[in-house]
N, C-alpha and C. Protein backbone atom coordinates (compact mmCIF):
# COMPACT_ATOMS: atom_id res chain seq x y z
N UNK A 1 122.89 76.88 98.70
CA UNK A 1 122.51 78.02 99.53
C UNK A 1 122.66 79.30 98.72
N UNK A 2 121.81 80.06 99.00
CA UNK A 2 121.61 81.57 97.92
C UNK A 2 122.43 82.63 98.78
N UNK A 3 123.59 83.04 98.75
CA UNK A 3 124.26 84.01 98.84
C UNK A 3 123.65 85.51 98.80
N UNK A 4 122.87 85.59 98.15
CA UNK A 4 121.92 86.97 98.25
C UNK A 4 120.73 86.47 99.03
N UNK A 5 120.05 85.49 99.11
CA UNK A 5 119.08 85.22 99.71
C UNK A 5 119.23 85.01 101.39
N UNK A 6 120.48 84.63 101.72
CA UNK A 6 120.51 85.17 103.04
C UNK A 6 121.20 86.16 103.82
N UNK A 7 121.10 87.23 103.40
CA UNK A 7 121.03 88.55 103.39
C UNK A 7 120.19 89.24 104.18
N UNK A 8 119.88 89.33 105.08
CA UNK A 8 118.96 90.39 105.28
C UNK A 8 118.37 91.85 104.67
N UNK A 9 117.45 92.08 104.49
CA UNK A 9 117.00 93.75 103.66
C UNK A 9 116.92 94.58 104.90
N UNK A 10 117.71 95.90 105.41
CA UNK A 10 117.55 96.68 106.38
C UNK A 10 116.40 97.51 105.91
N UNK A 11 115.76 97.78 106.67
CA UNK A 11 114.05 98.96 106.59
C UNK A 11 114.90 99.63 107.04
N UNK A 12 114.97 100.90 106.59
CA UNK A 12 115.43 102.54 107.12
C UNK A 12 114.66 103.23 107.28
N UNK A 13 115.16 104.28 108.43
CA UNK A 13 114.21 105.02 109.32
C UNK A 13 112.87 106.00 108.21
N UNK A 14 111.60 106.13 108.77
CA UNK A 14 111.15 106.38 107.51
C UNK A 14 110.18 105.53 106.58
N UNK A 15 110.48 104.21 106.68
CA UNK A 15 109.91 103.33 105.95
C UNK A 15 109.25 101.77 106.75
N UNK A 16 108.09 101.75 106.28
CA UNK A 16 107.12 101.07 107.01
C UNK A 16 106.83 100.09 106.47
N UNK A 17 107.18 98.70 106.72
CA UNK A 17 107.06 97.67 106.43
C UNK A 17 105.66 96.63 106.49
N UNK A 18 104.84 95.90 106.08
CA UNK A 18 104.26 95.06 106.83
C UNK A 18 103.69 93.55 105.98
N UNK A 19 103.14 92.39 106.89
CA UNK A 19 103.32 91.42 105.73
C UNK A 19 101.81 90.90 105.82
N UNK A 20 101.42 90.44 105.19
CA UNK A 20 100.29 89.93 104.90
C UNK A 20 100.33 88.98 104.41
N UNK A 21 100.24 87.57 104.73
CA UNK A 21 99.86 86.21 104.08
C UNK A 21 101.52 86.17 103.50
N UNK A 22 101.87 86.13 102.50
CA UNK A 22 102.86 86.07 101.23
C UNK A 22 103.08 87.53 100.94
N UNK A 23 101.87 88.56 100.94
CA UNK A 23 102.57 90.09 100.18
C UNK A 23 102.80 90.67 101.69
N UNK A 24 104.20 91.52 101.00
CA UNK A 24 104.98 92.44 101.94
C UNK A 24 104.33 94.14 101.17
N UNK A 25 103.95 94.71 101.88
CA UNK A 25 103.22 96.65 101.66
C UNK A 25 104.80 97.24 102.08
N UNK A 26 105.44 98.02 101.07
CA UNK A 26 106.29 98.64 102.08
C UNK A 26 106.02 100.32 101.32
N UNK A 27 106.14 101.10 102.45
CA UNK A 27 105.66 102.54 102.44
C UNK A 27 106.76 103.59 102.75
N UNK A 28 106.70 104.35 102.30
CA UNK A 28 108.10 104.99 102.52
C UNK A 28 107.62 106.60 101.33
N UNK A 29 108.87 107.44 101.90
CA UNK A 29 108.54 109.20 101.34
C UNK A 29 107.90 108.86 99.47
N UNK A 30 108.35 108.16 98.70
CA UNK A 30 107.96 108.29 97.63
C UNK A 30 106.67 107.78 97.07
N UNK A 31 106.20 107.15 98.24
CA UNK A 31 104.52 106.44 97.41
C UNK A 31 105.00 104.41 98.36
N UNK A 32 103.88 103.64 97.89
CA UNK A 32 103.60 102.52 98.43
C UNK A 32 103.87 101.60 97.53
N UNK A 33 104.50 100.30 97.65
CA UNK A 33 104.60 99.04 96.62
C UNK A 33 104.59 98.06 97.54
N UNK A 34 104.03 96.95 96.73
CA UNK A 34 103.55 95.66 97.53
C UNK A 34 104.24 94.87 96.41
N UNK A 35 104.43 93.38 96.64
CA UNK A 35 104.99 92.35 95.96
C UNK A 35 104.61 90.91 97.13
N UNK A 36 104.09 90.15 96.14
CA UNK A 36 103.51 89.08 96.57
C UNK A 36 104.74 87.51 96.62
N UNK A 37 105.08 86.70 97.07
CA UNK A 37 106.26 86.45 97.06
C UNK A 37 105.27 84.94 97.18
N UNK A 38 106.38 84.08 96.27
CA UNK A 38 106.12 82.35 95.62
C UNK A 38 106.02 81.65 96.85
N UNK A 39 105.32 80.98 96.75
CA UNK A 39 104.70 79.79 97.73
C UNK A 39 105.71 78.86 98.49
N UNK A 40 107.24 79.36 97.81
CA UNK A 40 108.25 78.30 98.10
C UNK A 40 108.96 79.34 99.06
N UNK A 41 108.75 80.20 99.41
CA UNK A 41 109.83 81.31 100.53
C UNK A 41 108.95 81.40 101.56
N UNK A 42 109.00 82.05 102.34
CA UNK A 42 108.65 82.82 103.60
C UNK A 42 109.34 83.91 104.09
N UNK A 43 108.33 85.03 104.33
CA UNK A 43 109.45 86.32 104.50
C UNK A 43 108.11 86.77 105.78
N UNK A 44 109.88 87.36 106.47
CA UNK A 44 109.24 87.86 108.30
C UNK A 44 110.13 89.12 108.30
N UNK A 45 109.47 89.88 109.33
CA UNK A 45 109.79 91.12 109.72
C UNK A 45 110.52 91.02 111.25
N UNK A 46 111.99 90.68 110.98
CA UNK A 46 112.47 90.48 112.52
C UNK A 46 113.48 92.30 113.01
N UNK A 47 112.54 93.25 113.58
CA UNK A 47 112.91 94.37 114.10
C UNK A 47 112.82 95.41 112.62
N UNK A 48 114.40 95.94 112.37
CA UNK A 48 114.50 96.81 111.30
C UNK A 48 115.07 95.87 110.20
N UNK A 49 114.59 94.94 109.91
CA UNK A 49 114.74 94.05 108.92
C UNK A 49 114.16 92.91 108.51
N UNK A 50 113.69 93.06 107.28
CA UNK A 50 113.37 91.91 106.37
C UNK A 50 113.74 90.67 105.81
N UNK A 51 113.40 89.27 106.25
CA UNK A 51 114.60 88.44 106.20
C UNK A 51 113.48 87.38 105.10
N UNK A 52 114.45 86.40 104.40
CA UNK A 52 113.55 85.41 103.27
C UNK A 52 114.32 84.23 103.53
N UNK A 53 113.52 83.52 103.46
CA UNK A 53 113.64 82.02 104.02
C UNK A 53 113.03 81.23 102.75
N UNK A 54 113.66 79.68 102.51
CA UNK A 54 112.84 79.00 102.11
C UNK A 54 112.17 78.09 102.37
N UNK A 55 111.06 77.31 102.09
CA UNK A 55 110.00 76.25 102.58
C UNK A 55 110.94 74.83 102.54
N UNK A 56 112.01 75.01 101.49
CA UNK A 56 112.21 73.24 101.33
C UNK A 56 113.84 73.51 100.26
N UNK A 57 114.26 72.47 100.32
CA UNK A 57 115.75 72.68 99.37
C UNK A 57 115.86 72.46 97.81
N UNK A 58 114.50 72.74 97.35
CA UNK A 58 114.35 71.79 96.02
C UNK A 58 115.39 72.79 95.31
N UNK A 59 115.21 72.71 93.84
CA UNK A 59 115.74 74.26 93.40
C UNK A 59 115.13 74.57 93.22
N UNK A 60 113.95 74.84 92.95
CA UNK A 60 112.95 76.04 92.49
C UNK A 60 112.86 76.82 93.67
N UNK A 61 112.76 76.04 95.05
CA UNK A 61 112.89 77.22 96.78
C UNK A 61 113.83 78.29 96.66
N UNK A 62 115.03 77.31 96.45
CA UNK A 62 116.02 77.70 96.20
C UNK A 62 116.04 79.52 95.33
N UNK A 63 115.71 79.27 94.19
CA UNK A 63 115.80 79.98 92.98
C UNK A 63 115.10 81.02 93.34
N UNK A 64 114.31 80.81 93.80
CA UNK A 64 112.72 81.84 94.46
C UNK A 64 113.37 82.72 95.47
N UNK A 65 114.40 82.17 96.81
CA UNK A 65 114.72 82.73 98.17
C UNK A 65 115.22 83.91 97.66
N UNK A 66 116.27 83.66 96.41
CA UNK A 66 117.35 84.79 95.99
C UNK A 66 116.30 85.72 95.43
N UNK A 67 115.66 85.87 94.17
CA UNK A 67 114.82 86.10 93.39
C UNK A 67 113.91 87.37 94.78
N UNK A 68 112.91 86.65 95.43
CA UNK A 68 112.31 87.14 96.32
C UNK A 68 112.99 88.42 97.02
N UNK A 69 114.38 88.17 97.43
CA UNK A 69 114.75 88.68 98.70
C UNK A 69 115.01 90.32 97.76
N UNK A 70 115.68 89.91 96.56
CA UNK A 70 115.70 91.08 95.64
C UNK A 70 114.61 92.06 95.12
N UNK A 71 113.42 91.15 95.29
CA UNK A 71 112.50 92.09 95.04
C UNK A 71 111.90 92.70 96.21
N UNK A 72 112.13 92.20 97.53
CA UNK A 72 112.03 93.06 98.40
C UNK A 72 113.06 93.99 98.01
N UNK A 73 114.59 94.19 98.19
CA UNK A 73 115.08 95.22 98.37
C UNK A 73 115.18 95.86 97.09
N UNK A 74 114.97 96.03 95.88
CA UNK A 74 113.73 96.78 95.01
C UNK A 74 112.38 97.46 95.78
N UNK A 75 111.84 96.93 96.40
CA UNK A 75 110.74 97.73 97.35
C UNK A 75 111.03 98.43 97.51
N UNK A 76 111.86 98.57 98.49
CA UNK A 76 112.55 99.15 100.10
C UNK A 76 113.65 100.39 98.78
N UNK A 77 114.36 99.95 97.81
CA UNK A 77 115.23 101.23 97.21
C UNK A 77 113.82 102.18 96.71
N UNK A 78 112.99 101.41 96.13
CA UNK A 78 111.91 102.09 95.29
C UNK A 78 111.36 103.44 95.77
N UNK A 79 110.52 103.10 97.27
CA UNK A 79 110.31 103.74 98.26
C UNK A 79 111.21 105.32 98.79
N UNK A 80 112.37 104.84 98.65
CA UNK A 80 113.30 105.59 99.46
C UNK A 80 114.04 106.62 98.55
N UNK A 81 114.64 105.82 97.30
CA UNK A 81 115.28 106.94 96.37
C UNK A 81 114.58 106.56 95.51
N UNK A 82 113.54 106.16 94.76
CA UNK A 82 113.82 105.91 93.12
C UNK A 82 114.50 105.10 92.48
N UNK A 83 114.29 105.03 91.24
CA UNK A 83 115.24 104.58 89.90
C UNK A 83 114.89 105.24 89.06
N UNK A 84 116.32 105.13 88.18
CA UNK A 84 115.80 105.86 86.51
C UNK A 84 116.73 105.40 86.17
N UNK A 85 116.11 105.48 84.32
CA UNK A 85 116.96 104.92 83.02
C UNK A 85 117.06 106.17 82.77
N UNK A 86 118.33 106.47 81.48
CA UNK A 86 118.72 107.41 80.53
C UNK A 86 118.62 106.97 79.17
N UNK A 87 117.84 107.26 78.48
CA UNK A 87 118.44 106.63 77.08
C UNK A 87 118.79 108.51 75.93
N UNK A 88 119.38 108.00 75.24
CA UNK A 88 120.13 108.63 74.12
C UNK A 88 120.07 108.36 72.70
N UNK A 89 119.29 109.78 71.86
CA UNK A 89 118.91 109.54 70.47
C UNK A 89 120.54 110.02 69.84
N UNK A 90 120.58 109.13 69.01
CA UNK A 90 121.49 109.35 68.10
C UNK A 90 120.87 108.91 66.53
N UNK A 91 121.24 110.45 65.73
CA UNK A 91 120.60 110.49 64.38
C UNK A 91 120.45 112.07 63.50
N UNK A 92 120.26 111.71 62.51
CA UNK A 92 120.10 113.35 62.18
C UNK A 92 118.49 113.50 61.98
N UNK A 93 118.29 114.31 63.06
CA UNK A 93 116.77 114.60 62.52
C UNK A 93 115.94 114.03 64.09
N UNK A 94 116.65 113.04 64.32
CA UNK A 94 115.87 112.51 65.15
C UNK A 94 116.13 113.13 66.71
N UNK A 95 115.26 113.48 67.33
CA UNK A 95 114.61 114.24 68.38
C UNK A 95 113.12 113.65 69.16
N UNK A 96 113.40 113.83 70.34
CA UNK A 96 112.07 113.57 71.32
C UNK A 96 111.51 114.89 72.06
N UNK A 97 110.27 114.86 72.77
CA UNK A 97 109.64 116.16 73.11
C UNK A 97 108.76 115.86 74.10
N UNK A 98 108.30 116.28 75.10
CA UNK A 98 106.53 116.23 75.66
C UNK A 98 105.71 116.85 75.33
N UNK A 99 104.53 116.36 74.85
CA UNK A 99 103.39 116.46 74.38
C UNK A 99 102.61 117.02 75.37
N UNK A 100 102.32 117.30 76.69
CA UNK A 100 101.34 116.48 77.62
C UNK A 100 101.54 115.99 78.08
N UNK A 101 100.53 114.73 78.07
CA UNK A 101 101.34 113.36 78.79
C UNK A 101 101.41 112.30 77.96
N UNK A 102 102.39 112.71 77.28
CA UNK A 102 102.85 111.81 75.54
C UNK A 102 104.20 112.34 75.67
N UNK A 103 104.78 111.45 75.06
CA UNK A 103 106.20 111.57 74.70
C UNK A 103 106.23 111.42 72.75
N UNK A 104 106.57 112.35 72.39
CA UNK A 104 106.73 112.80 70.90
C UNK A 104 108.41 112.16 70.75
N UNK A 105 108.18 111.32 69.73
CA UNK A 105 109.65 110.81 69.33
C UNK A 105 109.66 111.01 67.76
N UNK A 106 110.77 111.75 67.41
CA UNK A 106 111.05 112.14 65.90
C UNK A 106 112.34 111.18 65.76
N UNK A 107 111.77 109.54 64.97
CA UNK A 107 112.67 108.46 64.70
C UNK A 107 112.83 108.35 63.65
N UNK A 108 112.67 108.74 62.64
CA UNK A 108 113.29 109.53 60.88
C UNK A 108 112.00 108.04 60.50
N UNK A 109 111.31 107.97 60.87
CA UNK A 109 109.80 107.45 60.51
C UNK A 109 108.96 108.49 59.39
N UNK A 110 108.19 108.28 58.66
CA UNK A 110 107.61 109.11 57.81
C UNK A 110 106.24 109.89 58.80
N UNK A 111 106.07 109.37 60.32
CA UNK A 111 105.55 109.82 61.02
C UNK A 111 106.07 109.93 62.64
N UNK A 112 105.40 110.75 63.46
CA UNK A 112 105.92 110.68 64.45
C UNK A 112 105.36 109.84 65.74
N UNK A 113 106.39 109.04 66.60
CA UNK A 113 105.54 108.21 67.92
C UNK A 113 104.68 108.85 68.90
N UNK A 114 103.96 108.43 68.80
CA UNK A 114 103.18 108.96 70.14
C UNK A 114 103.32 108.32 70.80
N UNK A 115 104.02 108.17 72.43
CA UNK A 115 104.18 107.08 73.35
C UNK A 115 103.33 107.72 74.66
N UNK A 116 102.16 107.07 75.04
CA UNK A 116 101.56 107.61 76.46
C UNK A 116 102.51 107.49 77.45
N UNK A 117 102.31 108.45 78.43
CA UNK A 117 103.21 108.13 79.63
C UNK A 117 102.84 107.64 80.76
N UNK A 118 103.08 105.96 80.99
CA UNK A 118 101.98 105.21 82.36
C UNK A 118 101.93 106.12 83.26
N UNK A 119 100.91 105.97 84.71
CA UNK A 119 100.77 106.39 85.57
C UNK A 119 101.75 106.16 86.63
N UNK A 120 102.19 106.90 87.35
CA UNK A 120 103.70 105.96 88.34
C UNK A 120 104.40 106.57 87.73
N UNK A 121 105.29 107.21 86.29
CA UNK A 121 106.39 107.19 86.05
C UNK A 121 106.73 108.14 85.45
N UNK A 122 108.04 109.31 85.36
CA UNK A 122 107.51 110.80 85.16
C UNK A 122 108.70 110.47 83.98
N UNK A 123 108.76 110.86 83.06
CA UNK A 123 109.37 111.12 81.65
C UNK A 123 110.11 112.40 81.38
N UNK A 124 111.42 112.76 81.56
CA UNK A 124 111.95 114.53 81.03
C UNK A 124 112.83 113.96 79.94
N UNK A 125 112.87 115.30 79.07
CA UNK A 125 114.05 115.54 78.56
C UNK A 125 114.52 116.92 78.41
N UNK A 126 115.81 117.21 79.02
CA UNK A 126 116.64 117.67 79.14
C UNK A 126 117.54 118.58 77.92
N UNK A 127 117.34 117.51 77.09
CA UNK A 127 118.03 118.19 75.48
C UNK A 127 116.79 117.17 74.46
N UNK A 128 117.17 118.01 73.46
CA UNK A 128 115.96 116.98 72.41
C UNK A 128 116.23 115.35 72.43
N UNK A 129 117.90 115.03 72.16
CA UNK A 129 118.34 113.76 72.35
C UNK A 129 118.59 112.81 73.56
N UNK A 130 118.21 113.29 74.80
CA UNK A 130 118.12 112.93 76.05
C UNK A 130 116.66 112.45 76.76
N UNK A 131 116.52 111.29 76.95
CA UNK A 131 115.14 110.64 77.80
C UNK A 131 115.71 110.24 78.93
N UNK A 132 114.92 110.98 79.86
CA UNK A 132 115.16 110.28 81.41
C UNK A 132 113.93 109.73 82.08
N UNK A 133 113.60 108.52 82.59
CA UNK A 133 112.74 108.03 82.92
C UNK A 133 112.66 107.70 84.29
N UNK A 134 111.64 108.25 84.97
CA UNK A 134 111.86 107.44 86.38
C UNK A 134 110.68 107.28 87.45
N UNK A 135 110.75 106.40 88.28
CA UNK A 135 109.75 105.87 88.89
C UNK A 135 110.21 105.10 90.14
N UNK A 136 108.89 104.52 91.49
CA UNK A 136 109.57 104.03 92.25
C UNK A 136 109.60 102.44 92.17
N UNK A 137 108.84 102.16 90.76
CA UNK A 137 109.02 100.61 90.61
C UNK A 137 110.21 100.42 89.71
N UNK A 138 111.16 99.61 90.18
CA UNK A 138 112.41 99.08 88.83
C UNK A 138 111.36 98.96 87.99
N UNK A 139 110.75 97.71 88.04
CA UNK A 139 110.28 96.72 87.08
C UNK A 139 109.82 97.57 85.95
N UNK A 140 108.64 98.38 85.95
CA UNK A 140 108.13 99.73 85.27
C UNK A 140 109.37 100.20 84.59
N UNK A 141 110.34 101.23 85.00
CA UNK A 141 110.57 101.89 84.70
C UNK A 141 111.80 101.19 83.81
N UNK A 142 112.39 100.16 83.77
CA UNK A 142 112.90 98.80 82.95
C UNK A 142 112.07 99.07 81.75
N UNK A 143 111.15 98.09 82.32
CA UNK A 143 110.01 97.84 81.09
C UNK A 143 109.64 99.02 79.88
N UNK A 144 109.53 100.46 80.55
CA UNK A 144 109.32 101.39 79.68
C UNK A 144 110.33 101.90 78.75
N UNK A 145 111.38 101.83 79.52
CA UNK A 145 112.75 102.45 78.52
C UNK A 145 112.93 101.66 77.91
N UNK A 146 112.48 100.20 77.67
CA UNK A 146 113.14 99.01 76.56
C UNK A 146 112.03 99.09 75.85
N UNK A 147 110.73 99.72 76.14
CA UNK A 147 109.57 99.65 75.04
C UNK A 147 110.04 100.80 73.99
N UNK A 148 110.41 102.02 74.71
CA UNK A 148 111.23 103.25 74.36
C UNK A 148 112.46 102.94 73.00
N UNK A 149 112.88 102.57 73.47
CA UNK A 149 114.47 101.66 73.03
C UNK A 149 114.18 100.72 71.69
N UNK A 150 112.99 99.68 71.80
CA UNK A 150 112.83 99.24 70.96
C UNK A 150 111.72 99.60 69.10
N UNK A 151 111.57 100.56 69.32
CA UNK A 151 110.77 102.24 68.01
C UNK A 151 111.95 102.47 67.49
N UNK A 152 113.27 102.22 67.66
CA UNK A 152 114.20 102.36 66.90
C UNK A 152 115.52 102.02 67.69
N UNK A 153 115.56 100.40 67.38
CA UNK A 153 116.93 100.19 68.40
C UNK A 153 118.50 100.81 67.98
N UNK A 154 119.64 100.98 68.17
CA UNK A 154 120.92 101.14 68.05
C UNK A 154 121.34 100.46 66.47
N UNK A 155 121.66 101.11 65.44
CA UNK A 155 122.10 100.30 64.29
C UNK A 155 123.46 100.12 64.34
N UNK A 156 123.80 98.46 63.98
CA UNK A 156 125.44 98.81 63.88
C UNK A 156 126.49 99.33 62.80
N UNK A 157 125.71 99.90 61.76
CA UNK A 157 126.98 100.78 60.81
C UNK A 157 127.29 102.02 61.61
N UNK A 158 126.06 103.30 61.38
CA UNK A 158 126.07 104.25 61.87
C UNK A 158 126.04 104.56 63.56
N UNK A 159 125.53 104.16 63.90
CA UNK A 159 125.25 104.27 65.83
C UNK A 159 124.05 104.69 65.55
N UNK A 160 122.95 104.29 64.70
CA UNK A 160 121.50 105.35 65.04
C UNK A 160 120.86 104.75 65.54
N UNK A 161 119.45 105.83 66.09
CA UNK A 161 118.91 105.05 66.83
C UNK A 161 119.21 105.02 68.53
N UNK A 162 118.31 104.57 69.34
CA UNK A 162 117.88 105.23 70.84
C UNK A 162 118.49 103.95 71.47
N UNK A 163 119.23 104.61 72.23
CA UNK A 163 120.32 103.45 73.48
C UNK A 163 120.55 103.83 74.78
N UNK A 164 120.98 102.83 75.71
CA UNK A 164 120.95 103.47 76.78
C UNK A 164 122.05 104.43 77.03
N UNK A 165 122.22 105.17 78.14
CA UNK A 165 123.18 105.93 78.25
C UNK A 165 124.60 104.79 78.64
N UNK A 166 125.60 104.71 77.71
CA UNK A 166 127.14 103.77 78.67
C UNK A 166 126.76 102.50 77.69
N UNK A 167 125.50 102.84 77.09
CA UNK A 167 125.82 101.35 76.17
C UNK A 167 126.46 101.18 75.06
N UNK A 168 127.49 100.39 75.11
CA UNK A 168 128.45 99.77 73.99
C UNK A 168 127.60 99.23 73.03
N UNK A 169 127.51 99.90 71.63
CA UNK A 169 126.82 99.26 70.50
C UNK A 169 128.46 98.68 69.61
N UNK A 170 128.03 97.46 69.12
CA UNK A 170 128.89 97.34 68.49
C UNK A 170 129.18 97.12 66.48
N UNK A 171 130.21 98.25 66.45
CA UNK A 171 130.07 99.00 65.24
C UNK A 171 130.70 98.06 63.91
N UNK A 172 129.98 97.67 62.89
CA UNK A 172 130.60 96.94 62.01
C UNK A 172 131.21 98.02 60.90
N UNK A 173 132.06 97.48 59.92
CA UNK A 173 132.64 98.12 59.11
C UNK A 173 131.84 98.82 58.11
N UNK A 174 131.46 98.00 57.20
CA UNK A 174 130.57 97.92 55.96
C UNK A 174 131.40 97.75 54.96
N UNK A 175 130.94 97.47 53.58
CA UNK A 175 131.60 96.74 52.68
C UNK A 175 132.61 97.68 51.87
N UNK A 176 133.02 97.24 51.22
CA UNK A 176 134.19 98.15 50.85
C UNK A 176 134.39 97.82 49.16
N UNK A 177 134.52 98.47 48.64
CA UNK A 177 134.39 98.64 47.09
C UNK A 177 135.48 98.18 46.04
């Protein structure tokens, strides 16, 4: 039995639920997201809440109920507050900027990144070494800061290189003479 999967997701006042076949539309102050949910769950709208069920006990139902019920309440946060990543340049020289709708990254490259900025997801920075990313899909705004992240990951002598904000890189010595 899935411990998160039987859970209920509360809809809060504000936010408009509805289901169609397998996809759930949920609508709310920040914009609309839909998510289509595996052939092995079933999800109903009983009052101010969203509930996920599964078809059968295999494990894959199983695996899906939990899985599912989370990406509803990903919807339902999406909708309502947002998410955002932080990441953090560490380096000499190295600095980020907005272009437009480009994100300018100075990664001690002999040139500089041009990264477009998807549609859905608004990009600041705050100080040259500061990226804040955010949007009302997790999934997106995940996906972008690790595309971000990976143009120059965390090195372990020095710390250089773009990480998240709170992330533990771990620092090796180097050799010794």
């Amino acid at each position: 039995m899935s411990r998160i999967g039987k859970k209920p997701v509360v809809i809060p006042s504000g936010v408009t639920a509805k289901i169609d076949g397998q996809t759930i539309a949920v609508k709310g102050a920040k914009g609309e997201l839909k998510f289509t949910a595996p052939e092995e769950v079933a999800i109903t709208i009983d009052g101010e809440a969203v509930h996920v069920t599964p078809h059968g006990e295999d494990k894959r139902a199983r695996a899906m109920w939990g899985t599912a019920r989370a990406q509803v309440q990903n919807l339902i946060g999406g909708v309502t507050k947002g998410f955002e990543k932080k990441l953090e340049i560490n380096g000499v020289g190295y600095k980020a900027a907005l272009a437009g709708k480009n994100l300018q990254l100075s990664l001690g490259y002999s040139h500089d990144i041009i990264f477009p900025i998807p549609a859905g997801v608004t990009i600041t920075t705050s100080k040259p070494t500061e990226i804040t990313i955010a949007g009302i899909d997790k999934r997106q705004v995940g996906q972008i800061a690790a595309e971000i992240r990976t143009f120059r990951g965390p090195e372990p002598y020095k710390g250089k290189g773009v990480k998240y904000v709170g992330e533990f890189v771990f620092r090796k010595e180097g050799k010794k003479k």
